[in-house]
Protein backbone atom coordinates (compact mmCIF):
# COMPACT_ATOMS: atom_id res chain seq x y z
CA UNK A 1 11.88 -3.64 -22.28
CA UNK A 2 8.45 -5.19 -21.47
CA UNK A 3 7.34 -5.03 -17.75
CA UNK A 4 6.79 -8.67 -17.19
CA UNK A 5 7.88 -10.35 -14.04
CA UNK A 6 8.64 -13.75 -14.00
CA UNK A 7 10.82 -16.52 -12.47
CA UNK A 8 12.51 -16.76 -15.78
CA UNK A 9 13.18 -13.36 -16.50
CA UNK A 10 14.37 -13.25 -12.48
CA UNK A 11 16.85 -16.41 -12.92
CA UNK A 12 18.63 -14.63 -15.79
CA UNK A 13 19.00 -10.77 -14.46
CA UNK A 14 20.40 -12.74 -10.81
CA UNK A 15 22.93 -14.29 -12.99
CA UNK A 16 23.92 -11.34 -14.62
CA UNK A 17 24.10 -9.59 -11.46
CA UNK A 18 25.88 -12.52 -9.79
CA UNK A 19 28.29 -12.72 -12.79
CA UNK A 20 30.00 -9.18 -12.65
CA UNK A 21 27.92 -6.46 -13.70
CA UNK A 22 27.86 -3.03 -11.86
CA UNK A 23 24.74 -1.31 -11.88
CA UNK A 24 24.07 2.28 -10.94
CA UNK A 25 21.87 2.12 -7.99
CA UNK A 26 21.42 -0.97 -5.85
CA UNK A 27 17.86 -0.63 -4.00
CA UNK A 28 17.19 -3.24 -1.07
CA UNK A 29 13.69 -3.21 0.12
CA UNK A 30 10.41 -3.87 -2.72
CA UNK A 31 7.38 -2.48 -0.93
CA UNK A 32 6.04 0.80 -2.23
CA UNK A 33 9.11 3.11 -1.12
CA UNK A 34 11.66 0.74 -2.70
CA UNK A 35 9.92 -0.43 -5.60
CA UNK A 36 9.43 3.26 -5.80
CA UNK A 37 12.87 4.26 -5.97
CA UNK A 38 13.84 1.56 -8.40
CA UNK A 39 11.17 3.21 -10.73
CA UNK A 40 12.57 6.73 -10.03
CA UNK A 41 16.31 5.90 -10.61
CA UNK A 42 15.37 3.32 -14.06
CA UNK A 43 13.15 6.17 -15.71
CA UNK A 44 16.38 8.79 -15.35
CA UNK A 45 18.20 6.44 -17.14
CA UNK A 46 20.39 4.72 -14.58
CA UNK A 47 20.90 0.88 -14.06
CA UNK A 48 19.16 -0.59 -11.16
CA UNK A 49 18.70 -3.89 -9.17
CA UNK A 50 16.43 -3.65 -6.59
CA UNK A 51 15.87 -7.09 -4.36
CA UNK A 52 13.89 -8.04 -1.69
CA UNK A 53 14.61 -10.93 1.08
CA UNK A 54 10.78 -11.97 0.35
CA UNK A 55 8.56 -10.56 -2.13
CA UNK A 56 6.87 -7.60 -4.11
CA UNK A 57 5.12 -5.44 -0.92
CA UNK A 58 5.70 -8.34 1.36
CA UNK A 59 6.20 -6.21 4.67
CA UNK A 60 4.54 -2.75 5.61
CA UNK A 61 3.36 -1.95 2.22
CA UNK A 62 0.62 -4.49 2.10
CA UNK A 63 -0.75 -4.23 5.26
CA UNK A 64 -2.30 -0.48 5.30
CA UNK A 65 -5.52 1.08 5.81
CA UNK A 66 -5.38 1.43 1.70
CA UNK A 67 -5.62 5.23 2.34
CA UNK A 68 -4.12 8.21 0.15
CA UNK A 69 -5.00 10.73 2.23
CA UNK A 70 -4.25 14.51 2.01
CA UNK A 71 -3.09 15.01 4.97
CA UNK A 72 -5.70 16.36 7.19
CA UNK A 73 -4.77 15.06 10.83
CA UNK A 74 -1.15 16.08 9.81
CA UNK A 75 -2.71 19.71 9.81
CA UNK A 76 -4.55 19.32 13.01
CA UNK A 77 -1.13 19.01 14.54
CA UNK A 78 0.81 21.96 13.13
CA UNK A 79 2.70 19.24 10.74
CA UNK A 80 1.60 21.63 7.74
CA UNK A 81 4.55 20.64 5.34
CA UNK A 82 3.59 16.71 5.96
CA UNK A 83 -0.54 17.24 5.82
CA UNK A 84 0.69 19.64 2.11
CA UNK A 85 3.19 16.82 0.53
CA UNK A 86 0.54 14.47 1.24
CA UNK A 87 -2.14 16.42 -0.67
CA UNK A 88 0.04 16.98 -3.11
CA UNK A 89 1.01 13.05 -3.73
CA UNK A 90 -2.55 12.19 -3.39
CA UNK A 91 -3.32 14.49 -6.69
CA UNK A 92 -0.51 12.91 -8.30
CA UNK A 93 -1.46 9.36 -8.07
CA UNK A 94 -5.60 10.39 -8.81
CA UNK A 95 -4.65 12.62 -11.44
CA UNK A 96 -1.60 11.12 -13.13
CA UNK A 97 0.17 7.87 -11.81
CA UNK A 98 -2.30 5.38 -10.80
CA UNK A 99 -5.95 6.55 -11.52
CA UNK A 100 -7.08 2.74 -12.06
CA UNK A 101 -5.88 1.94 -8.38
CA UNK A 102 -6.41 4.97 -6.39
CA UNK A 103 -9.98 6.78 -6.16
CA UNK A 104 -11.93 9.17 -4.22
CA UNK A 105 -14.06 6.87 -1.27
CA UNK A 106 -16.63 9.11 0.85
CA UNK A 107 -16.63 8.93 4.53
CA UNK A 108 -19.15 9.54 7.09
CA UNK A 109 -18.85 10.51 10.40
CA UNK A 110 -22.13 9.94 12.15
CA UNK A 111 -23.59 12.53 14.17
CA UNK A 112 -24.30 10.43 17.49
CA UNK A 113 -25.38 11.61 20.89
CA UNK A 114 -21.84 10.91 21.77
CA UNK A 115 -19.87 13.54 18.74
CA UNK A 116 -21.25 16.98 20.46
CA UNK A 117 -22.34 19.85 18.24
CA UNK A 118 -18.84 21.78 19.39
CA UNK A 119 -17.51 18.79 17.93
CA UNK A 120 -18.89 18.44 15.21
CA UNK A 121 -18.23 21.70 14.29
CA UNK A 122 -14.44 21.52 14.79
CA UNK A 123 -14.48 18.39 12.59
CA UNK A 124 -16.62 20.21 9.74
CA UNK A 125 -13.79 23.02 9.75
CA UNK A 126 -10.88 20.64 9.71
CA UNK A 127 -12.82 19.15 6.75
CA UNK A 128 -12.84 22.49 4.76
CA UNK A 129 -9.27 23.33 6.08
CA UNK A 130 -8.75 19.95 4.01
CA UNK A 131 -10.49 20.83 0.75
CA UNK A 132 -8.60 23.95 0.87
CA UNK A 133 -4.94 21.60 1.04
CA UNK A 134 -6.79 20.07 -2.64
CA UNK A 135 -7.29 22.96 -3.76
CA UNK A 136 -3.79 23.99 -3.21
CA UNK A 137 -2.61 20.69 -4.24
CA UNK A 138 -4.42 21.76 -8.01
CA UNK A 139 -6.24 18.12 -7.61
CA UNK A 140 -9.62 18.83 -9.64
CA UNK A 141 -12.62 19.10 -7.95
CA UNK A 142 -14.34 16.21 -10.32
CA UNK A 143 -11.49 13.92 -8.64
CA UNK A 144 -11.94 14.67 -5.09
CA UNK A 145 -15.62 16.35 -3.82
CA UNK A 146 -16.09 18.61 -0.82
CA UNK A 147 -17.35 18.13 2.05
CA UNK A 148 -21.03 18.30 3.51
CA UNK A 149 -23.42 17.68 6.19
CA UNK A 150 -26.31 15.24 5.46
CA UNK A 151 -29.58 14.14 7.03
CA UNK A 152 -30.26 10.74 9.15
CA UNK A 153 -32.38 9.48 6.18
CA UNK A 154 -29.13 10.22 3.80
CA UNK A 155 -26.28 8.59 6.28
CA UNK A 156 -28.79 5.33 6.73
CA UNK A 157 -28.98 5.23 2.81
CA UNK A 158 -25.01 5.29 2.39
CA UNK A 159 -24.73 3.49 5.88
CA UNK A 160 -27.83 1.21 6.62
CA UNK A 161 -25.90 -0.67 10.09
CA UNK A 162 -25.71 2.47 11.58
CA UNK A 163 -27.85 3.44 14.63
CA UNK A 164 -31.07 5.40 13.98
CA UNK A 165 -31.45 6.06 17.72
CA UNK A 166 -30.12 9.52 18.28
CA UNK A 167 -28.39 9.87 14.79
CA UNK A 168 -29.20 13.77 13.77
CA UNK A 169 -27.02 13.13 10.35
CA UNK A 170 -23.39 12.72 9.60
CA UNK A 171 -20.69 14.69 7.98
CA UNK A 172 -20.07 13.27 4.60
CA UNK A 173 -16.10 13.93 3.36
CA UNK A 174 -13.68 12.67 0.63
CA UNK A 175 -10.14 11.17 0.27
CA UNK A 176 -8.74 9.09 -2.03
CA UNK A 177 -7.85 5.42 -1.12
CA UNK A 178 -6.63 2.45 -3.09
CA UNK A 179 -7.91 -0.56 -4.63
CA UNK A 180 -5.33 -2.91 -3.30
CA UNK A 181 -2.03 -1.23 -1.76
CA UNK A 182 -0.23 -4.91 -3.19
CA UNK A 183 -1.13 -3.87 -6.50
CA UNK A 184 0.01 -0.36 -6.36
CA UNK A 185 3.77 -1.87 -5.32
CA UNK A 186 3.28 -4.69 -8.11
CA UNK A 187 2.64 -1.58 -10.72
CA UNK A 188 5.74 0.17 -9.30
CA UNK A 189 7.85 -2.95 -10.01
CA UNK A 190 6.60 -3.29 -12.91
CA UNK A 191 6.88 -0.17 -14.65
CA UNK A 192 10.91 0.04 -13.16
CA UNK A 193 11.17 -3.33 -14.94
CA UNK A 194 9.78 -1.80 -18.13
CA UNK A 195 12.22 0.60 -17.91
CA UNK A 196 15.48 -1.71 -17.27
CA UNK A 197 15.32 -2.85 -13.62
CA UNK A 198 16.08 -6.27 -12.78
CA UNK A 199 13.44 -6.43 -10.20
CA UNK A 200 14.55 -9.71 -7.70
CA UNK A 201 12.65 -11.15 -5.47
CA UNK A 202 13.77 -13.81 -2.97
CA UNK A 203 16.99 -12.28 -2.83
CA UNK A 204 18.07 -11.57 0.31
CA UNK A 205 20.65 -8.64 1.85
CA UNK A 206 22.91 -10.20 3.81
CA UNK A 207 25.17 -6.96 4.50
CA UNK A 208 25.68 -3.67 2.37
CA UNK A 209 27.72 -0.76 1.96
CA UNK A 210 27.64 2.10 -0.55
CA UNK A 211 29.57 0.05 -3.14
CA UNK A 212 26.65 -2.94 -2.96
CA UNK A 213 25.81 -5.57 -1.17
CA UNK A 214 26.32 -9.83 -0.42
CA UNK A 215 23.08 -11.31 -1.15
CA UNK A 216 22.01 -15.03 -1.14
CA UNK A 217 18.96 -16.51 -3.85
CA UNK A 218 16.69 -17.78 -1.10
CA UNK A 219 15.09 -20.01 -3.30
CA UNK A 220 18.82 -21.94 -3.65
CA UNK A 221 20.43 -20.68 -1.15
CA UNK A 222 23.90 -19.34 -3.64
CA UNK A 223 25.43 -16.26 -2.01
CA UNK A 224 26.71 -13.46 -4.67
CA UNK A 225 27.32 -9.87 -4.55
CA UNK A 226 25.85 -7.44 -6.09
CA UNK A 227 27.93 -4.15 -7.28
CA UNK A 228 26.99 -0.83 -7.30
CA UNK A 229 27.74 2.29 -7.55
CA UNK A 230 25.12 3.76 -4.93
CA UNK A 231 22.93 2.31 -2.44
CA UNK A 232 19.57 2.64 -1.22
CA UNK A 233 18.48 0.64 1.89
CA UNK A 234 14.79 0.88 1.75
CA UNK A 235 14.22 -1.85 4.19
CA UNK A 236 11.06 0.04 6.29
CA UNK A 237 10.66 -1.49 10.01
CA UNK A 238 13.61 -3.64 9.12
CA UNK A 239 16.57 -0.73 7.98
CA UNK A 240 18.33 -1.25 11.36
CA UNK A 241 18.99 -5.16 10.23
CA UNK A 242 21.41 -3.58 7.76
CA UNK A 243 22.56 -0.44 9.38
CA UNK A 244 22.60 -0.72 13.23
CA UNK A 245 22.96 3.03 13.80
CA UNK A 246 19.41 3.70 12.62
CA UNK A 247 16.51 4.08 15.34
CA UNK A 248 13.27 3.49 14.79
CA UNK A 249 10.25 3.03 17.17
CA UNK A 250 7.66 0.95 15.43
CA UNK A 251 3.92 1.18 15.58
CA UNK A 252 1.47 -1.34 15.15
CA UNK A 253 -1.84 -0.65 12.95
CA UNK A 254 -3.75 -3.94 13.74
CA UNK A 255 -7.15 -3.93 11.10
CA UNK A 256 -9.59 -6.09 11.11
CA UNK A 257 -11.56 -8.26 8.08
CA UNK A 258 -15.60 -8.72 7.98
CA UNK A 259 -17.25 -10.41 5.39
CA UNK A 260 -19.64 -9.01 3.05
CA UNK A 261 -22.66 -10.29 4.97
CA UNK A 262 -21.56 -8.43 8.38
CA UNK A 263 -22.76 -4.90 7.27
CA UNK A 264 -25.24 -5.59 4.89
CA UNK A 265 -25.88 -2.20 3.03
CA UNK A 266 -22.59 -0.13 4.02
CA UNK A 267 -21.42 1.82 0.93
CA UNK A 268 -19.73 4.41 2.36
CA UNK A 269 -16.56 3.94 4.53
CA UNK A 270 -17.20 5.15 8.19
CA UNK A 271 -14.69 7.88 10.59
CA UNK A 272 -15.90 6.42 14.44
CA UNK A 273 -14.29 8.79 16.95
CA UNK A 274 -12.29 6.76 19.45
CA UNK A 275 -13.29 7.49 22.99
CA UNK A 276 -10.79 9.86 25.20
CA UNK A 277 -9.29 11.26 22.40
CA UNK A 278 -9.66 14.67 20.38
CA UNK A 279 -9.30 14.07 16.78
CA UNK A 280 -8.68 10.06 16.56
CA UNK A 281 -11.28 7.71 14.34
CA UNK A 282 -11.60 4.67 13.53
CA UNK A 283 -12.24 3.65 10.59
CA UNK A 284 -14.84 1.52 8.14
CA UNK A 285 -13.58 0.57 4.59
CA UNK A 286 -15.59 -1.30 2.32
CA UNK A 287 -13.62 -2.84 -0.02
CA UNK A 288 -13.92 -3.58 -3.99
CA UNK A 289 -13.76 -7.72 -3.09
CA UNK A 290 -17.18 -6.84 -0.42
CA UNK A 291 -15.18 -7.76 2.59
CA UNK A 292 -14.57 -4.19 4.97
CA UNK A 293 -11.64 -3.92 6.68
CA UNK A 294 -11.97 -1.88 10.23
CA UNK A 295 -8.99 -0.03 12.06
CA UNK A 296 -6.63 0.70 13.16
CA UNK A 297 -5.10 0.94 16.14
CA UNK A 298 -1.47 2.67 16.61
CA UNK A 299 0.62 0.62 19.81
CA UNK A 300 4.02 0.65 20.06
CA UNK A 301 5.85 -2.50 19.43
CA UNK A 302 8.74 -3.07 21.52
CA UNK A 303 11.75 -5.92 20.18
CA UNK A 304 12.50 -7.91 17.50
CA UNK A 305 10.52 -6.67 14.25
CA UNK A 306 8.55 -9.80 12.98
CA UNK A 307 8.43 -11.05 9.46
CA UNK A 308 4.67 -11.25 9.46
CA UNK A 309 3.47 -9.04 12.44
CA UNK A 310 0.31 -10.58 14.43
CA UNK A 311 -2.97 -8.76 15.34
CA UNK A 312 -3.43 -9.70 19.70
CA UNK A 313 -6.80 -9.63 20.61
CA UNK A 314 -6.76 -6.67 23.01
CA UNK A 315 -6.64 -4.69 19.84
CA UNK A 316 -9.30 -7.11 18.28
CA UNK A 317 -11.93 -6.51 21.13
CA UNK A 318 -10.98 -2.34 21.41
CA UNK A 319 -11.58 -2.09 17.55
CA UNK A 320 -14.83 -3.77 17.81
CA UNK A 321 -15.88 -1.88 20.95
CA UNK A 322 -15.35 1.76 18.72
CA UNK A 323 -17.29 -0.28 15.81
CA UNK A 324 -20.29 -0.94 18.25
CA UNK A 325 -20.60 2.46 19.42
CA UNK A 326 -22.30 3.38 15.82
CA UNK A 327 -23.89 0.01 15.01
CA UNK A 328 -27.58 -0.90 15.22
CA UNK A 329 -26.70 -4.34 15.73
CA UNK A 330 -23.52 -4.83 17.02
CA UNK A 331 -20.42 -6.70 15.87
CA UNK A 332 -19.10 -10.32 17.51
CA UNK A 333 -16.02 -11.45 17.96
CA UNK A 334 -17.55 -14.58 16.06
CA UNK A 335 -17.88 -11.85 13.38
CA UNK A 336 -14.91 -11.38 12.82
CA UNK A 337 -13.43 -13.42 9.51
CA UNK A 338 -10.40 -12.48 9.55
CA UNK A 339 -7.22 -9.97 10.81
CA UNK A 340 -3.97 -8.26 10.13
CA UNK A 341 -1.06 -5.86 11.41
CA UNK A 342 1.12 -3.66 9.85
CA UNK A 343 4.31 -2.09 11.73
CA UNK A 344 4.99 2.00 10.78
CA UNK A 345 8.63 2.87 10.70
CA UNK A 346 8.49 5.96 12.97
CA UNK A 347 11.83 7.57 13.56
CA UNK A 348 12.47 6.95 17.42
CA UNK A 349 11.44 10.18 19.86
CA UNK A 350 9.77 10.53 23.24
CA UNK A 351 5.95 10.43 23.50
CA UNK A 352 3.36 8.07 21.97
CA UNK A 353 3.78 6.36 18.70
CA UNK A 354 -0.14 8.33 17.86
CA UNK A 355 2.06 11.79 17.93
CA UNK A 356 4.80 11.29 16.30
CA UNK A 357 5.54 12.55 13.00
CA UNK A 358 5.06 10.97 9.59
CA UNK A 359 8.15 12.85 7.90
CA UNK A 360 10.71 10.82 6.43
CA UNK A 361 14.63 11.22 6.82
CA UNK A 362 17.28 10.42 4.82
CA UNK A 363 20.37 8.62 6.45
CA UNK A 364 24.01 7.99 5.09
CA UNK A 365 26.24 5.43 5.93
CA UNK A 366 29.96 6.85 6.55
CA UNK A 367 30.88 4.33 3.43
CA UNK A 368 27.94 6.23 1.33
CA UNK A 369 25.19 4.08 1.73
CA UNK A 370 21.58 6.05 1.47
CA UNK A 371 19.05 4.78 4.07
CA UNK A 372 15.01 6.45 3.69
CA UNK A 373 12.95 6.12 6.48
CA UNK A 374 9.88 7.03 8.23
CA UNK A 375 6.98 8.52 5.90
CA UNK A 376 3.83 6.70 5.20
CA UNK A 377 2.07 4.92 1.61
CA UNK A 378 0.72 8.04 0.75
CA UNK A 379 4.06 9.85 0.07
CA UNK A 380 5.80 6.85 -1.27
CA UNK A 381 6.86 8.85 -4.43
CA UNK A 382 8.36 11.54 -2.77
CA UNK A 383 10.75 9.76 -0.73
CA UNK A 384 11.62 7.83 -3.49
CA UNK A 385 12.84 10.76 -5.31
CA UNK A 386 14.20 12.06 -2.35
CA UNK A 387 16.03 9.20 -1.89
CA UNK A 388 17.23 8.83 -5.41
CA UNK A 389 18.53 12.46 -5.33
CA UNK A 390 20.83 11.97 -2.51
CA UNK A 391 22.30 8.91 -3.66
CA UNK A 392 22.83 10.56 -7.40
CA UNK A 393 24.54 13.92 -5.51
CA UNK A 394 26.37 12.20 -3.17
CA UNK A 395 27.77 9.55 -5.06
CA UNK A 396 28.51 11.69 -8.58
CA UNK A 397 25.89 9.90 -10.75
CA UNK A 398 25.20 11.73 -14.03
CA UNK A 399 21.35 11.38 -14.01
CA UNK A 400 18.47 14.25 -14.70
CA UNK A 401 15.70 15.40 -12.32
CA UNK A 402 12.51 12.83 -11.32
CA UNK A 403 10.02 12.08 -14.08
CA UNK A 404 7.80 10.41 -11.49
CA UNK A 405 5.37 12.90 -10.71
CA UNK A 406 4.10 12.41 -14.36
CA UNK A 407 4.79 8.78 -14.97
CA UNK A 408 2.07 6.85 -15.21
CA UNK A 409 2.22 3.09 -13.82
CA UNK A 410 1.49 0.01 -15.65
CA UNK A 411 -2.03 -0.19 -16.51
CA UNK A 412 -3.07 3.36 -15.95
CA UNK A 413 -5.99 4.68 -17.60
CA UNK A 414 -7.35 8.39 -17.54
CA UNK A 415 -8.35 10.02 -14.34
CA UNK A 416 -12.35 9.79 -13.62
CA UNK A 417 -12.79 6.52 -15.95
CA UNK A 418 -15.46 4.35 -14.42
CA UNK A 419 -14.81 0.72 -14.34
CA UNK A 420 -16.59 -0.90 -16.48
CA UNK A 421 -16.17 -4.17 -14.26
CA UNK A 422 -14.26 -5.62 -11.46
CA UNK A 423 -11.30 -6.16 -13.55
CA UNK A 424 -11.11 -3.20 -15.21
CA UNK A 425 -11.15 -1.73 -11.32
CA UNK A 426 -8.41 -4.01 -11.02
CA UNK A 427 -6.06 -3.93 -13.56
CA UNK A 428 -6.90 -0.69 -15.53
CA UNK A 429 -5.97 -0.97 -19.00
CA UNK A 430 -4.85 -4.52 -18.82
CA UNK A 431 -7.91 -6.04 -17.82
CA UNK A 432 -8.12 -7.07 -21.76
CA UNK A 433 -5.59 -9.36 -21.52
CA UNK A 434 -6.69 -11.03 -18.57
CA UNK A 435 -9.70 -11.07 -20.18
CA UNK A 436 -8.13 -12.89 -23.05
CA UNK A 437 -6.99 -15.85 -20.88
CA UNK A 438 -10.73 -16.51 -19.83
CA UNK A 439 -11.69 -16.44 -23.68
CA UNK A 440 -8.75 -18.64 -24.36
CA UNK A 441 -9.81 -21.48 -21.24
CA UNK A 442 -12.94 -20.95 -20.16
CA UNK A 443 -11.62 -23.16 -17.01
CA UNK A 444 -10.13 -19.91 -16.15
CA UNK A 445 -13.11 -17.92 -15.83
CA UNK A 446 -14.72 -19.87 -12.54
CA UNK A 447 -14.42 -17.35 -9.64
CA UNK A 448 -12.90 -18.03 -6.37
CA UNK A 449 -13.45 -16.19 -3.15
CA UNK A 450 -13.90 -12.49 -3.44
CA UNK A 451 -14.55 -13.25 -7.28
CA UNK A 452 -10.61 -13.40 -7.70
CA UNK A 453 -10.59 -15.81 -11.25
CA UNK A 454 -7.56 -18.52 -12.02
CA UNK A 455 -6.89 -16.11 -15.01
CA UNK A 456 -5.84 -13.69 -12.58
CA UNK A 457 -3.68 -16.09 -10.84
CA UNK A 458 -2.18 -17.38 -14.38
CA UNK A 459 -1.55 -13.43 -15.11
CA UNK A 460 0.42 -12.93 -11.71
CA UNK A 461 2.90 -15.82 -12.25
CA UNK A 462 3.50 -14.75 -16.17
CA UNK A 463 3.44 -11.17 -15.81
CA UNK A 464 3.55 -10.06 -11.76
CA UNK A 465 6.55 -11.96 -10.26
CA UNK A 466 4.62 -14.53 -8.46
CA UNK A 467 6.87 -17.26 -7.33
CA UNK A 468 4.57 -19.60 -5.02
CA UNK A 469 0.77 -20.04 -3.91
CA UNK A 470 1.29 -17.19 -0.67
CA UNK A 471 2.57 -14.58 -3.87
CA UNK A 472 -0.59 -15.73 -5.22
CA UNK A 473 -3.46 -15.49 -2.34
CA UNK A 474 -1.80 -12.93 0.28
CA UNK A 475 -0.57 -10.19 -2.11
CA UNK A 476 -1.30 -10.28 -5.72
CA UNK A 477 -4.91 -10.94 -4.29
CA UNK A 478 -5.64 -11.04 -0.75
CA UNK A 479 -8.22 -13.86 -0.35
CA UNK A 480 -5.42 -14.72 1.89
CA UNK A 481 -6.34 -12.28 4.22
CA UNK A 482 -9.77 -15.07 5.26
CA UNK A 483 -8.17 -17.99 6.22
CA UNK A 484 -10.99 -20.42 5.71
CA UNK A 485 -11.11 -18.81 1.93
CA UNK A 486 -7.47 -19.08 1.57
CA UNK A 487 -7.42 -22.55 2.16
CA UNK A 488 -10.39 -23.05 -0.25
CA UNK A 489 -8.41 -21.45 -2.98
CA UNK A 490 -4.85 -23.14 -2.59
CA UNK A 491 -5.84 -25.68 -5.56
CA UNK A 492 -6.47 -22.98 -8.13
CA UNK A 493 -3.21 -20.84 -6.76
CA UNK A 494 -0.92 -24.51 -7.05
CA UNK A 495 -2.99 -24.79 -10.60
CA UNK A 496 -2.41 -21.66 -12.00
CA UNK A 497 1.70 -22.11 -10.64
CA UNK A 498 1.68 -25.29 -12.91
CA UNK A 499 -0.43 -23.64 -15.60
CA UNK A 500 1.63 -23.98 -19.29
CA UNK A 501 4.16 -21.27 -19.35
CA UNK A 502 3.96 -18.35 -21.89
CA UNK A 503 7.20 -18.36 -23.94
CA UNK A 504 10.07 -15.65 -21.94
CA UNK A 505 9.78 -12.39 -24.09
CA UNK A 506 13.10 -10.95 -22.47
């Protein structure tokens, strides 16, 4: 099958679904663990739905630092099978799955009056400790570089905002991180499509068991039910909405979004110690659009899990106080163009959300019903598998061992290719056919905020499951993330939705 996603394709696997057909694995939950499960179950060869109350990496998934990191802080804790599987899914997704969305990004950490030569030390080792984890991992060298220390002269070339008063150099390191974590759940969806998932959006899960589970087509509000014969609730911050036994102590990561102009001449990202603490940073990510995204702050959030979770401005004004500690010129609040939040699904235990672990768990239902939680973007694949393997034991499914280690996603192209532009950074080895809409309407070609083009917006509602203009702006690009340049960009998104349609390939 092709890997398309569209509202026609969607209408006619929901009536399928609706009218009697039993798939293998039922997956509830699209952001990168689900999406990621759908992929591992389709590409052993079983028959999977996998639907989501809102959209493609609507919750958690969307709203992360954009980090694939190997794991280093994990290690500073003792957590040295964690800080490992991360390395190890880091190298897979550079190396393998997703080289056109995930990269090495260098970070510094700037020696400041403040970061004591002890310190500095300790953070140099944990560095090399860190390499070594790559180098376990097998992730080449030419993918990932060690670390170093560099001069003043060198951090003020990679990091003009920074300080000069006092600065005696920074620590330069490497980790990979991702072009857009959206896109890497889109390409997940996709490429389970491609391989015979019906991929639903809008499609709530109203209740479940481990034989499926009654759903209703938000978009018309018809309840059906969806058969299976194993289920995977993959519902992050929201699994205890569909199995109250689960407990879960959720964390808030609040970022927040500068434009371009803010830190003229950053192009590096930054690690800012925090204050008080031993081996917490913020930190400073340019991004491919310009904009740099700082954060992120880790709060527990007690009640009712939000749809959309909200950044206060407590964590606004701390973020921007460990921002100003490194800045020449610092940082208003006036500054600021834009935020957002992100809840972690933490598996409930004493102590502060900061220490507690980033393992997943796998929980079953006493009617058979698989529930993953915990875990963090990086490791996405692995509980997917894991996931996948316990519903296939448990429930007698006649499926092989996971291919996704080695599968690469939808538009992958080989590992170390330079983009040759900023849609090539974008969409890998599609960016042609984007490319081809411009040719085709020229109309298409006039960039909107962060550069984003209405071909790109055409491409999402043909090919990426984008149903409406917040698909559009907040998570197949995330101009949505300024409001003021969301708002400028709602014609093109409500243009592009009404755009001719491309004929239904099936």
């Amino acid at each position: 099958m092709n890997s398309s996603l569209n509202a026609a394709r969607r209408a006619r696997e929901l009536a399928e679904l609706a009218g009697g057909r039993t798939v293998d694995v039922l997956v509830v939950g699209l952001g990168a663990t689900g999406a990621g499960a759908a992929l591992d179950a389709a590409s052993r060869g079983l028959s999977v739905a996998a639907v989501d109350a809102f959209d493609l990496a609507f919750g958690t998934s969307r709203w992360s630092s954009k980090m694939i990191h190997g794991g280093l802080r994990y290690l500073a804790r003792g957590q040295l099978g964690v800080a490992r599987e991360s390395a190890v899914e880091r190298g897979v997704l550079l190396a393998r799955t997703a080289p056109h969305l995930v990269r090495a990004q260098p970070y510094l950490l700037p020696l400041t009056p403040e970061v004591s030569r002890r310190r500095a030390a300790a953070v140099m080792a944990g560095y090399r400790l860190g390499d070594g984890l790559r180098a376990a991992a097998r992730t080449p060298r030419r993918l990932l570089p060690g670390p170093s220390r560099i001069s003043a002269g060198r951090a003020r070339e990679l990091a003009a905002p920074l300080r000069a008063g006092g600065l005696r150099g920074a620590l330069l390191s490497w980790d990979g991180r991702l072009v857009d974590d959206a896109r890497l759940v889109v390409a997940l969806a996709r490429t389970a499509a491609a391989h015979g998932a019906a991929v639903l959006t809008r499609c709530r899960a109203l209740e479940l068991d481990g034989a499926g589970a009654r759903v209703r087509d938000e978009l018309t509000g018809e309840t059906a039910t969806i058969r299976a014969r194993a289920v995977i609730n993959a519902t992050g911050v929201w699994a205890a909405g569909l199995d109250p036994r689960i407990r879960l102590r959720p964390s808030r990561g609040t970022h927040l979004v500068l434009r371009p102009e803010t830190l003229p001449g950053l192009r590096a990202g930054l690690h800012v110690p925090i204050p008080g603490t031993g081996n917490r940073f913020a930190l400073v990510l340019p991004q491919a659009d310009g904009r740099i995204h700082v954060g992120l702050t880790d709060e527990p959030v007690e009640g009712p899990v939000p749809d959309v979770p909200e950044a206060p401005e407590e964590d606004v004004a701390f973020l921007l106080d460990v921002l100003n500690s490194v800045l020449g010129t610092p940082v208003r609040r006036e500054d600021v163009a834009g935020t957002f939040a992100g809840l972690r699904p933490l598996l409930a235990a004493g102590g502060h959300t900061a220490d507690l672990s980033r393992r997943h768990a796998l929980l079953t239902s006493a009617d058979g019903a698989v529930t993953v939680v915990g875990g963090k973007l990086t490791t996405y694949r692995r509980m997917a598998e894991d996931a996948v393997d316990l519903a296939v034991r448990s429930r007698g499914l006649d499926a092989g061992p996971s291919r996704t280690a080695r599968l690469p996603l939808v538009g992958a192209v080989p590992a170390g290719t330079r983009p040759a532009d900023r849609l090539a950074g974008r969409y890998g080895g599609e960016a042609g056919a984007v490319r081809a809409l411009m040719e085709r309407d020229p109309a298409l070609a006039e960039p909107l905020p962060t550069g984003v083009t209405g071909a790109e917006l055409v491409w999402a509602v043909r090919h990426e499951g984008a149903l409406d203009a917040a698909d559009l702006l907040d998570r197949r690009t995330r101009i949505g993330l300024v409001p003021q340049d969301r708002e400028a960009a709602l014609p093109a998104a409500r243009a592009a939705l009404a755009y001719p349609e491309e004929p239904d390939r099936g």
